[in-house]
Protein backbone atom coordinates (compact mmCIF):
# COMPACT_ATOMS: atom_id res chain seq x y z
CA UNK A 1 -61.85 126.49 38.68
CA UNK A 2 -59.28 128.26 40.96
CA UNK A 3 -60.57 129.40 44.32
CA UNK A 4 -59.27 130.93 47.33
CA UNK A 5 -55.64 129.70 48.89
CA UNK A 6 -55.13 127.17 45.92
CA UNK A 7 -52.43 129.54 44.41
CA UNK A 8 -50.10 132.79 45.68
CA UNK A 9 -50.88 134.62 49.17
CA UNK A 10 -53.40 136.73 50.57
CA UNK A 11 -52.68 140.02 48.97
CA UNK A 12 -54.13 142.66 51.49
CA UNK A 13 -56.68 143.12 54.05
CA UNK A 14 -60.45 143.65 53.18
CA UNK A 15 -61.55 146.86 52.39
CA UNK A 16 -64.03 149.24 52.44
CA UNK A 17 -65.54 151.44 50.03
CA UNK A 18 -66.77 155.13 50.46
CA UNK A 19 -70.34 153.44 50.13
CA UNK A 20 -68.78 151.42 53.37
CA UNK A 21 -69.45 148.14 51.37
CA UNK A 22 -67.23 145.46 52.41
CA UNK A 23 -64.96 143.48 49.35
CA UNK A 24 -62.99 140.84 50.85
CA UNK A 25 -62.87 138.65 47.82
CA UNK A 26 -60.12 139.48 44.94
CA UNK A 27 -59.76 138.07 41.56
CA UNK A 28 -56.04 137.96 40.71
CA UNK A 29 -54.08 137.63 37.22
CA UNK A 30 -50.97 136.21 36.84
CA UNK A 31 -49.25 136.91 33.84
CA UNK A 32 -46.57 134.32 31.78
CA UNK A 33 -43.51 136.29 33.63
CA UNK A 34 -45.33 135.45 36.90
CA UNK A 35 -46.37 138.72 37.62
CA UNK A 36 -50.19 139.38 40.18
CA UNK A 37 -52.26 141.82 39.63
CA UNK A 38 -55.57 142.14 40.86
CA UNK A 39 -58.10 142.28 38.75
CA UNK A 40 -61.18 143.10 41.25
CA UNK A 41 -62.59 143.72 44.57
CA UNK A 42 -66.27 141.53 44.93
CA UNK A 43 -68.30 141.28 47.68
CA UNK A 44 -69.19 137.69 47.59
CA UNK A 45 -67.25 134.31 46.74
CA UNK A 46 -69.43 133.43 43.56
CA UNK A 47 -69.46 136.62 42.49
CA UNK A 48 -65.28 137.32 42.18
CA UNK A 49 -65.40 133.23 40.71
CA UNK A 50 -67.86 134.27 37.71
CA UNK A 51 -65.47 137.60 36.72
CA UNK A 52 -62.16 134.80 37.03
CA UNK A 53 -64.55 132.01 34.73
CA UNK A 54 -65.59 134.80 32.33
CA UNK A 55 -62.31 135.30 31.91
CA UNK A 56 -60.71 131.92 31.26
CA UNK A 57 -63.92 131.27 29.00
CA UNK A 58 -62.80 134.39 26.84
CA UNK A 59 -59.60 132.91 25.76
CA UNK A 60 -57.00 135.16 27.97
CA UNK A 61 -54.09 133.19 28.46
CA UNK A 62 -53.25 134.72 32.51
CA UNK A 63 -53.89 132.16 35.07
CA UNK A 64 -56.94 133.81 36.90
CA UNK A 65 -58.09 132.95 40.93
CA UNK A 66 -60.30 133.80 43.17
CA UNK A 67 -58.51 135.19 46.79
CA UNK A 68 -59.95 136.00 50.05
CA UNK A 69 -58.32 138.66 51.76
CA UNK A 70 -57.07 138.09 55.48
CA UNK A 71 -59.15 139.48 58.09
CA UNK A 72 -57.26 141.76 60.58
CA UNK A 73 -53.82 142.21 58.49
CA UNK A 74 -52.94 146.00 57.79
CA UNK A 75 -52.23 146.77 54.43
C-alpha cells in the first residue's frame, strides 16, 4: 500500500471543481522511465487508495500512490 509522502513530492495545490467540491487527494503513476502522471483527483484519503489498489490488483506494472496535495501552494 503506498500512501501519501512515502514516494515523489506534492504535485500541486488542492483544487476545486465547478461543483466547488474540494479534491486534495491525487493518485499518481509512475511509469518504468520514471515518469508521474496523475491519475485522479478524490475527495477523501480511502477513496484515491481504493482507485491506486484497484490498480495494482489489475496487473499494471506503474508504481501507483496515493498524494495529498499541499494546502496554500499556488499551482
Amino acid at each position: 500500500m503506498h500512501t501519501s509522502g512515502e514516494r515523489g513530492e506534492m504535485l500541486e495545490s488542492d483544487a476545486m471543481t465547478d461543483s466547488g467540491a474540494v479534491l486534495p487527494w491525487l493518485v499518481i503513476r509512475q511509469d518504468d522511465n520514471g515518469n508521474r502522471y496523475r491519475v485522479g483527483r478524490y475527495a477523501t484519503q480511502d477513496e484515491a487508495q481504493k482507485i491506486a489498489d484497484g490498480l495494482d490488483r489489475n496487473g499494471h506494472k506503474q508504481l501507483y500512490w496515493v498524494e495529498r496535495t499541499s494546502r496554500g501552494a499556488r499551482p
